[in-house]
Protein backbone atom coordinates (compact mmCIF):
# COMPACT_ATOMS: atom_id res chain seq x y z
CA UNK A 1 138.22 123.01 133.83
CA UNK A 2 134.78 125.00 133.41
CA UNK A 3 131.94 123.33 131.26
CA UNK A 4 130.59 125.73 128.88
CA UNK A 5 126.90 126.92 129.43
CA UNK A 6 124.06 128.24 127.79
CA UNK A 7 123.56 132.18 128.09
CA UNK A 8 120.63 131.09 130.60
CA UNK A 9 122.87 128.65 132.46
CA UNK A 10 122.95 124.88 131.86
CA UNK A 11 122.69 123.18 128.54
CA UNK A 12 123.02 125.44 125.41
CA UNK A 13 120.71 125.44 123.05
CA UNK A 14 120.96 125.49 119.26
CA UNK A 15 117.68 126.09 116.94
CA UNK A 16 118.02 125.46 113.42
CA UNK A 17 115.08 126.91 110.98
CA UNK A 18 114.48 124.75 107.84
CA UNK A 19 111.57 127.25 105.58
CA UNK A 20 112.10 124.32 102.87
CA UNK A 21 113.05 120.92 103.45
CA UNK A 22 113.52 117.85 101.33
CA UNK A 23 113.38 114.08 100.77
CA UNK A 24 116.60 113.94 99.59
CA UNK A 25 116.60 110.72 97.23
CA UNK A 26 120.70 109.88 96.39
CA UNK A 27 121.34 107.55 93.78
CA UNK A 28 124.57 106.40 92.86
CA UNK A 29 125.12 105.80 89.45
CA UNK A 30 129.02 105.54 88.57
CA UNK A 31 129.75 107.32 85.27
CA UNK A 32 126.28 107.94 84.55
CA UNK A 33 126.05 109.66 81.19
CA UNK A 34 123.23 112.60 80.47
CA UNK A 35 120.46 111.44 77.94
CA UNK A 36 121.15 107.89 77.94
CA UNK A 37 120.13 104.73 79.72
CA UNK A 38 122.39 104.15 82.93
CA UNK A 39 122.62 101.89 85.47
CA UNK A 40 122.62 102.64 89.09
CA UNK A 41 124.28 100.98 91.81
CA UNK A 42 122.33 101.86 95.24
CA UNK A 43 119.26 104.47 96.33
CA UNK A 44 119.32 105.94 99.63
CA UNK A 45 116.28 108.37 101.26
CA UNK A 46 117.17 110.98 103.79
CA UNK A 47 115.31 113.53 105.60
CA UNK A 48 117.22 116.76 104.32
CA UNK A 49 117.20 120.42 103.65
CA UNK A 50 120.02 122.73 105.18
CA UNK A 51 118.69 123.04 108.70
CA UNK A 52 117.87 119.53 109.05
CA UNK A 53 121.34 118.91 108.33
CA UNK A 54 123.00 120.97 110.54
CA UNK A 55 120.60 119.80 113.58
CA UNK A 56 121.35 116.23 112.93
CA UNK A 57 124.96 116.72 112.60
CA UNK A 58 125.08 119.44 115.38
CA UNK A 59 123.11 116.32 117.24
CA UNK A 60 125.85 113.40 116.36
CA UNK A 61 128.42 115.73 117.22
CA UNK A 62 126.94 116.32 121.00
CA UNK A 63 126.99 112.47 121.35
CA UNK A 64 130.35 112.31 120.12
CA UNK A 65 132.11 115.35 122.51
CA UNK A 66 130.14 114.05 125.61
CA UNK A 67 130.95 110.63 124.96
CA UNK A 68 134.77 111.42 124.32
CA UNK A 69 135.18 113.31 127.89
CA UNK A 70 132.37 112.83 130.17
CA UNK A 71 129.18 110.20 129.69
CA UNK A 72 127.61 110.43 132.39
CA UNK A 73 126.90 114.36 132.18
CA UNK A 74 124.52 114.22 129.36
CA UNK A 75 121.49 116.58 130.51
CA UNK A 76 123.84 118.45 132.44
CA UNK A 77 125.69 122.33 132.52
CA UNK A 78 127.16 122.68 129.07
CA UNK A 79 125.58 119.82 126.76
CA UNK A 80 123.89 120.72 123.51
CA UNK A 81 120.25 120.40 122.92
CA UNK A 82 119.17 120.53 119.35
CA UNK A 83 115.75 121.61 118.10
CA UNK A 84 114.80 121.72 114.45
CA UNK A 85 112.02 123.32 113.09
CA UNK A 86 110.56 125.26 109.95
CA UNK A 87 107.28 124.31 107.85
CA UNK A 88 106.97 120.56 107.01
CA UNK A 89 104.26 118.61 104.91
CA UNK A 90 102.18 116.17 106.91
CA UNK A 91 101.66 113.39 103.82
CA UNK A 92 105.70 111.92 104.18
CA UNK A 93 106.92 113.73 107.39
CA UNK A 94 107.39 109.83 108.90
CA UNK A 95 111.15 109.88 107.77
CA UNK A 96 111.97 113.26 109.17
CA UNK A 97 110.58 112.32 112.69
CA UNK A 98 112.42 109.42 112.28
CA UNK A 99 115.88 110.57 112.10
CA UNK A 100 114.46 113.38 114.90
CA UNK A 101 114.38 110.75 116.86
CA UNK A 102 117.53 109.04 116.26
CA UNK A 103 119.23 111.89 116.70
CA UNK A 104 117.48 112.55 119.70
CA UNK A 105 116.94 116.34 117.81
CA UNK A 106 113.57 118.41 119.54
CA UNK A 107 111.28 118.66 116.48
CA UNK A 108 109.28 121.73 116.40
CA UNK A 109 108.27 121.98 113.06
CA UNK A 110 105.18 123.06 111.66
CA UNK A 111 102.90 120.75 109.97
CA UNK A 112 101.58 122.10 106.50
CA UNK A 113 99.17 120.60 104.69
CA UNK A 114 100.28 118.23 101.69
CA UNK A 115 103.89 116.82 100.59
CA UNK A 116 107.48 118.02 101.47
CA UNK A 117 109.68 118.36 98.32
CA UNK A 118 112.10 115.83 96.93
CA UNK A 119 115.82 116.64 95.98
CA UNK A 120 117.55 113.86 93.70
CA UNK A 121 120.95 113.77 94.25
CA UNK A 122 122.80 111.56 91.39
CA UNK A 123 126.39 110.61 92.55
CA UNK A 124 129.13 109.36 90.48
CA UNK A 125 131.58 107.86 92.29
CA UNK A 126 133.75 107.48 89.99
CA UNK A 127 134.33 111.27 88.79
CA UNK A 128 133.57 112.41 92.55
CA UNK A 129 130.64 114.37 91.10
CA UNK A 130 127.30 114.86 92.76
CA UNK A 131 124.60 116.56 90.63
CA UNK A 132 121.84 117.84 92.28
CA UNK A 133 117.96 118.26 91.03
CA UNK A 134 115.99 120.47 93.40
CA UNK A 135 112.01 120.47 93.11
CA UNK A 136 110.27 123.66 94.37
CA UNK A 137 108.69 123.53 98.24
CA UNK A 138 105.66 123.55 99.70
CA UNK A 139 103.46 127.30 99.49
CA UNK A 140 103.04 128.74 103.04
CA UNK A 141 100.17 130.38 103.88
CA UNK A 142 100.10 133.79 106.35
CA UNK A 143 98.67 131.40 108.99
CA UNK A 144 101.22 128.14 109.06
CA UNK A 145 103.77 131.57 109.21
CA UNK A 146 101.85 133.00 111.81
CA UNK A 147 102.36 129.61 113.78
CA UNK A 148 106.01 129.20 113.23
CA UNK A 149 106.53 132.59 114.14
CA UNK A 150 104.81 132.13 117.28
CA UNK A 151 107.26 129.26 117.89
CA UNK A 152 110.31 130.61 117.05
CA UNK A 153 109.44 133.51 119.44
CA UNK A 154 109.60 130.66 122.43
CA UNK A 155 112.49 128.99 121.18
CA UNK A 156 114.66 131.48 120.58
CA UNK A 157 113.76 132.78 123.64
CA UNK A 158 116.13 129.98 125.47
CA UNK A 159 118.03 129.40 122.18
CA UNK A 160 122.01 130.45 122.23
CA UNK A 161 122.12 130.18 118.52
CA UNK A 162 119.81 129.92 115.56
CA UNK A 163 120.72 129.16 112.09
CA UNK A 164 118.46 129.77 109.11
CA UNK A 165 119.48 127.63 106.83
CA UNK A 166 118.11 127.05 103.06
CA UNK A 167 115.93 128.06 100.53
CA UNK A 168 112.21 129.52 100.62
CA UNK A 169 109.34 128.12 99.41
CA UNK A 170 106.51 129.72 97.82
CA UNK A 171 104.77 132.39 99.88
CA UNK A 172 107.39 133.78 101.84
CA UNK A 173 109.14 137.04 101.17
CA UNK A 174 112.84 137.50 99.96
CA UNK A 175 113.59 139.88 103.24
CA UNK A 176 111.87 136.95 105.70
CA UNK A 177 115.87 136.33 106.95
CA UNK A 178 116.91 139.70 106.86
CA UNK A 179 113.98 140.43 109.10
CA UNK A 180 114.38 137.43 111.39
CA UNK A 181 117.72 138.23 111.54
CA UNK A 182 117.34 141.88 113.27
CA UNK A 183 114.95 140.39 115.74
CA UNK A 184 116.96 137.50 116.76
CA UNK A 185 120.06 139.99 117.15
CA UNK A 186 118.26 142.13 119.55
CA UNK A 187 117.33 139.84 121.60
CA UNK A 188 121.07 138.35 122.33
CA UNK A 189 120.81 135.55 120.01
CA UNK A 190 123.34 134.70 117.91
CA UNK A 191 122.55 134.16 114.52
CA UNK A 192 123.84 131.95 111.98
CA UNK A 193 122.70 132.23 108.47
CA UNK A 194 123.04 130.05 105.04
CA UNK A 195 121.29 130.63 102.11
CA UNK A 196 121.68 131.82 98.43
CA UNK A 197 119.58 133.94 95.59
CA UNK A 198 117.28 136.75 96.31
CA UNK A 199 117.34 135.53 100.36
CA UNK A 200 121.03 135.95 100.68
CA UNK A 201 120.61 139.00 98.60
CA UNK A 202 118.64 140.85 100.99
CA UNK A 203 119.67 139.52 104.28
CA UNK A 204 123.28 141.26 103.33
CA UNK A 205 121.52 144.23 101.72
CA UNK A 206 119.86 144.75 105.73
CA UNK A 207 121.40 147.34 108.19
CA UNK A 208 121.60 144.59 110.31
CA UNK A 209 123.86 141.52 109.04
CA UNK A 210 123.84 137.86 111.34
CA UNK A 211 126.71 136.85 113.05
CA UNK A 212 127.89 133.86 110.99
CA UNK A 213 127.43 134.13 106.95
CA UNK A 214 128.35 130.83 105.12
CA UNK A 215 128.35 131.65 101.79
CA UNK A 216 130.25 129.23 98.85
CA UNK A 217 132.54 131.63 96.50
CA UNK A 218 129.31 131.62 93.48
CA UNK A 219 126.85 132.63 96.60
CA UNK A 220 128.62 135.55 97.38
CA UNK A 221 130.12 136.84 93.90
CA UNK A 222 126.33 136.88 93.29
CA UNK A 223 124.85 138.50 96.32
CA UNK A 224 127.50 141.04 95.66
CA UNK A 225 126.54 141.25 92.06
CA UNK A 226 130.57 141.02 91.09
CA UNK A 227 133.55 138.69 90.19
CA UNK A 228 135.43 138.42 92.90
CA UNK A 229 139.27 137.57 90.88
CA UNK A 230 141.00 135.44 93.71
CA UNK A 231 141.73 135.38 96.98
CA UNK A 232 142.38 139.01 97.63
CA UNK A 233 139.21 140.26 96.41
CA UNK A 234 137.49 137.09 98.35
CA UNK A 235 138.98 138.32 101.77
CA UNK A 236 138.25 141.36 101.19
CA UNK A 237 134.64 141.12 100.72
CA UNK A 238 134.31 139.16 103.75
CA UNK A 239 136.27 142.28 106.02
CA UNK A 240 134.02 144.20 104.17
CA UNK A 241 130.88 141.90 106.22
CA UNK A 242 132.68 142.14 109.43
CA UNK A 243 133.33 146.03 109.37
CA UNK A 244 129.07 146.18 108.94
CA UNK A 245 128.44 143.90 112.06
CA UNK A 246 128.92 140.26 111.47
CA UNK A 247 131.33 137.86 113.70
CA UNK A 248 132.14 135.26 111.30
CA UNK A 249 132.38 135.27 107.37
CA UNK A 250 133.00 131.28 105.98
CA UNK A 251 133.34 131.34 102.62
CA UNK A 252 133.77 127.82 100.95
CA UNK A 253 135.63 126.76 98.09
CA UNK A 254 134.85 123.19 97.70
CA UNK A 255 137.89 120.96 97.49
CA UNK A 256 140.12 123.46 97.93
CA UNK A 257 138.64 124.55 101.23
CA UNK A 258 137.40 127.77 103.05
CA UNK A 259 138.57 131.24 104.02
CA UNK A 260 136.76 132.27 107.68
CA UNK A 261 137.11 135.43 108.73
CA UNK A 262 136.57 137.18 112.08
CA UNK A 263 137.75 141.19 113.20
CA UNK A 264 140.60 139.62 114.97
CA UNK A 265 141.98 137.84 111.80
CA UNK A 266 141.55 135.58 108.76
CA UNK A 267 142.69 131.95 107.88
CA UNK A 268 142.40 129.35 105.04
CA UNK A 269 141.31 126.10 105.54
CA UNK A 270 142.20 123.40 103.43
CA UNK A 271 140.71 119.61 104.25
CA UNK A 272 142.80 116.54 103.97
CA UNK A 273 141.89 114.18 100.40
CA UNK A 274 139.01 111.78 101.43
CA UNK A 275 136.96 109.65 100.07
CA UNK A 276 134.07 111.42 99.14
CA UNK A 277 130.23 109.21 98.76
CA UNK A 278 128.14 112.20 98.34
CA UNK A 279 128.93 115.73 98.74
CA UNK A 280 125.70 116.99 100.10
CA UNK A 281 125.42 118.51 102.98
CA UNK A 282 129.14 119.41 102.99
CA UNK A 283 128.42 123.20 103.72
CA UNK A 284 125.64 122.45 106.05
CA UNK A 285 128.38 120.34 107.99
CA UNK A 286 130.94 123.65 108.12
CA UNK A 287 127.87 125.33 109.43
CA UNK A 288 127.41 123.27 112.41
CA UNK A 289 131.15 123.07 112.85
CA UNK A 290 131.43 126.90 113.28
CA UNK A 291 128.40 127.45 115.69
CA UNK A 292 129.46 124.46 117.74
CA UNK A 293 133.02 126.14 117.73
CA UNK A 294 131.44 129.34 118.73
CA UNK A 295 129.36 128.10 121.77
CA UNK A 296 132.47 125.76 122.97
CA UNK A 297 134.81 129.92 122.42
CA UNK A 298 137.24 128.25 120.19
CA UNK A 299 140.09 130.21 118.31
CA UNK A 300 139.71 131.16 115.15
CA UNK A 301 142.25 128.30 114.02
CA UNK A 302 140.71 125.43 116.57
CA UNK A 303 137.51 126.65 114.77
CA UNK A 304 138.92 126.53 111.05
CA UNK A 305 139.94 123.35 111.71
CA UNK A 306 136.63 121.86 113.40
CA UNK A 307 134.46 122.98 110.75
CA UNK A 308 136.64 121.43 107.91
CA UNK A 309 136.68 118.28 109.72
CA UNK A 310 133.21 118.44 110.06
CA UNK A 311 132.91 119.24 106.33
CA UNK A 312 135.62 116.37 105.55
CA UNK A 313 133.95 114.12 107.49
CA UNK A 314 130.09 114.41 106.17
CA UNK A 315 130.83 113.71 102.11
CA UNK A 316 132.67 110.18 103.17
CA UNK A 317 128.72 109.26 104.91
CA UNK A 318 125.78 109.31 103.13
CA UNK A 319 123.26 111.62 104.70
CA UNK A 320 123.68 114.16 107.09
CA UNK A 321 125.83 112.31 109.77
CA UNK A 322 129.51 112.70 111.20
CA UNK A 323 131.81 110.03 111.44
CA UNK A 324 133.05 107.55 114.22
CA UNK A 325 134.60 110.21 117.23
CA UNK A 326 138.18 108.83 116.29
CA UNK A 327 137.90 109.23 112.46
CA UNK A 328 136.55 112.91 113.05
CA UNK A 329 139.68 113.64 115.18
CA UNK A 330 141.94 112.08 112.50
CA UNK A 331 140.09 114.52 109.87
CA UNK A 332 140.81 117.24 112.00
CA UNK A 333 144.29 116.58 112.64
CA UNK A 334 144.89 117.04 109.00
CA UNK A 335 143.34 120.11 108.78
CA UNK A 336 145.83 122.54 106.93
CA UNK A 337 145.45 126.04 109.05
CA UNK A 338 147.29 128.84 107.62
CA UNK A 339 146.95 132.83 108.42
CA UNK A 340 145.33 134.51 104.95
C-alpha cells in the first residue's frame, strides 16, 4: 500500500495561522450560578486560540496514526509535520512554546510586543455547559504584519494545507482572510478556513472562496445575513459554497452533529453521547479532522466520521488534545454516517 506524500514529495505539511491567540484559563465550577458567590472545583491554563488548537491536535493525531501502523517511519514519505504560527505576545508566550514542544509542533510565530489575551472558560459539569469570556487581542502593527507575511510566504511555500483559524485582533483588516485566501489558492495550497463576524463575512463575500469552510449553524446564518429554517435551507447554503469554488462545507450543529458537504455529495454526522469536560476546541478538533482526512484522500463518509471522532474525542480532554489511539477509534466507530 502507497504512503501518502506531500505535493513536494515526502512528509506533508500542514500550517495553521493563529492572528489571535489566547491563555485559555478553564475553571470548573459545577452549577455555578450568575451574580452570586460560587465555588469552583479545579483551574486549568492552556495555550489556545483556534489555530493553536488544530496544530496541537493535528500534532497528537500524527503520533497516534504513525504509532498505530508504522513507528519506525516517523520523518519519513507521508508523515505530518505541523507548524503553527500567527502574532504572539512575548510577556507569557512560555506556555505556548511549551505545549510547541510537547507536541513536537514547528513554532513560527511572531513575537509582538506585550501580553497575549486570556479567554476564561467556566465549565459546569453538571449542566454540560461551557460559557466562554473572550478578552480582545493584541494590536498589530504594519511591521509585525509585514514579518508574518514574509513568513507565511516561506511556509506556505512547502505547506500542503493552511488553515486560518480565529478571530483578529486590533489592526488588521476584515478582508486579511479573504485576501490570504486568493493567494494561498493560486499557489496550489489548499486552504482551510474558520472564523466568524466581519472576517467570515468577507472571506465568503470574495470571488475566491477556500477550500474547507467550517462554519457552526449561527456563523453562517450570519455571514449570510438570513435564517436558515432547518436542514434544507442549511444544505442548501453550503451547495450554494461549493457551486462558487470551495471543496468542503462543515457546518456544525453542536450535539446534534455536522452536515459536510462536497460536489460529489452531502452527509450528516452525528457523534456518539460522551462525556463531555469542556467543550472548547470542539470545532477546532472537526477542523483538523477534515484536513487530515483530506491529505490522507478519504471519502466523504471515512471523512465525516474522522472529524466527529475527532470532535467527540476533544470535549472528554481538557485542552486541545485527542484521546488514547484506541478510545479515538472507538469514537469513530460510533460515528452515525447517513447520506443528507
Amino acid at each position: 500500500m502507497s504512503t501518502p506524500q506531500g505535493r513536494h514529495g515526502g512528509a506533508r505539511h500542514v500550517t495553521a495561522l493563529t492572528m489571535n491567540p489566547a491563555l485559555d484559563l478553564t475553571v470548573r465550577a459545577d452549577g455555578w450560578q450568575r451574580g452570586e458567590v460560587n465555588a469552583g472545583q479545579s483551574l486549568q491554563q492552556d495555550a489556545g486560540g483556534k489555530g493553536v488548537n488544530v496544530a496541537s491536535i493535528l500534532a497528537d493525531w500524527n503520533r497516534a496514526d504513525w504509532s498505530r501502523s508504522a513507528p519506525d517511519r516517523a520523518g519519513q514519505d507521508g508523515a505530518l509535520s505541523v507548524t503553527a504560527t500567527g502574532l504572539l505576545g512575548r510577556d507569557n508566550a512560555a506556555p505556548f512554546e511549551a505545549l510547541f514542544r510537547e507536541k513536537g509542533v514547528t513554532d513560527a510565530f511572531v513575537r509582538v510586543s506585550g501580553a497575549t489575551r486570556v479567554g476564561v472558560k467556566l465549565v459546569d459539569g453538571q449542566a454540560q455547559e461551557t460559557t466562554d469570556i473572550n478578552l480582545p487581542g493584541l494590536s498589530a502593527t504594519p511591521e509585525t504584519l509585514a514579518e508574518l507575511h514574509a513568513a507565511l510566504s516561506d511556509l506556505s511555500a512547502r505547506s500542503d494545507a493552511v488553515v486560518l483559524a480565529g478571530s483578529l485582533p486590533p489592526g488588521v483588516p476584515a478582508d486579511y482572510y479573504a485576501t490570504l485566501t486568493a493567494q494561498l489558492r493560486a499557489a496550489g495550497v489548499f486552504v482551510a478556513l474558520d472564523t466568524s463576524g466581519a472576517a467570515l463575512n468577507a472571506a465568503l463575500a470574495a470571488p475566491v472562496l477556500p477550500d474547507l469552510i467550517k462554519p457552526n449553524i449561527q456563523e453562517l446564518e450570519g455571514a449570510l445575513g438570513r435564517r436558515l429554517n432547518g436542514d434544507t435551507e442549511v444544505l442548501q447554503a453550503a451547495r450554494d459554497l461549493i457551486a462558487r469554488g470551495a471543496q468542503i462545507v462543515a457546518v456544525s450543529q453542536g450535539e446534534r452533529g455536522a452536515l459536510i458537504v462536497t460536489a460529489t455529495g452531502a452527509v450528516f454526522a452525528r457523534p456518539p453521547r460522551v462525556q463531555v469536560l469542556s467543550t472548547v476546541g470542539a470545532g477546532d478538533a472537526m477542523v483538523a479532522g477534515l484536513v487530515s482526512a483530506h491529505l490522507d484522500a478519504l471519502s466523504l463518509e471515512d471523512a465525516a466520521r474522522r472529524a466527529t471522532s475527532f470532535s467527540a474525542g476533544s470535549i472528554t480532554r481538557l485542552g486541545p488534545h485527542l484521546p488514547d489511539p484506541g478510545a479515538l477509534d472507538a469514537l469513530a466507530a460510533q460515528v452515525e454516517v447517513t447520506p443528507a
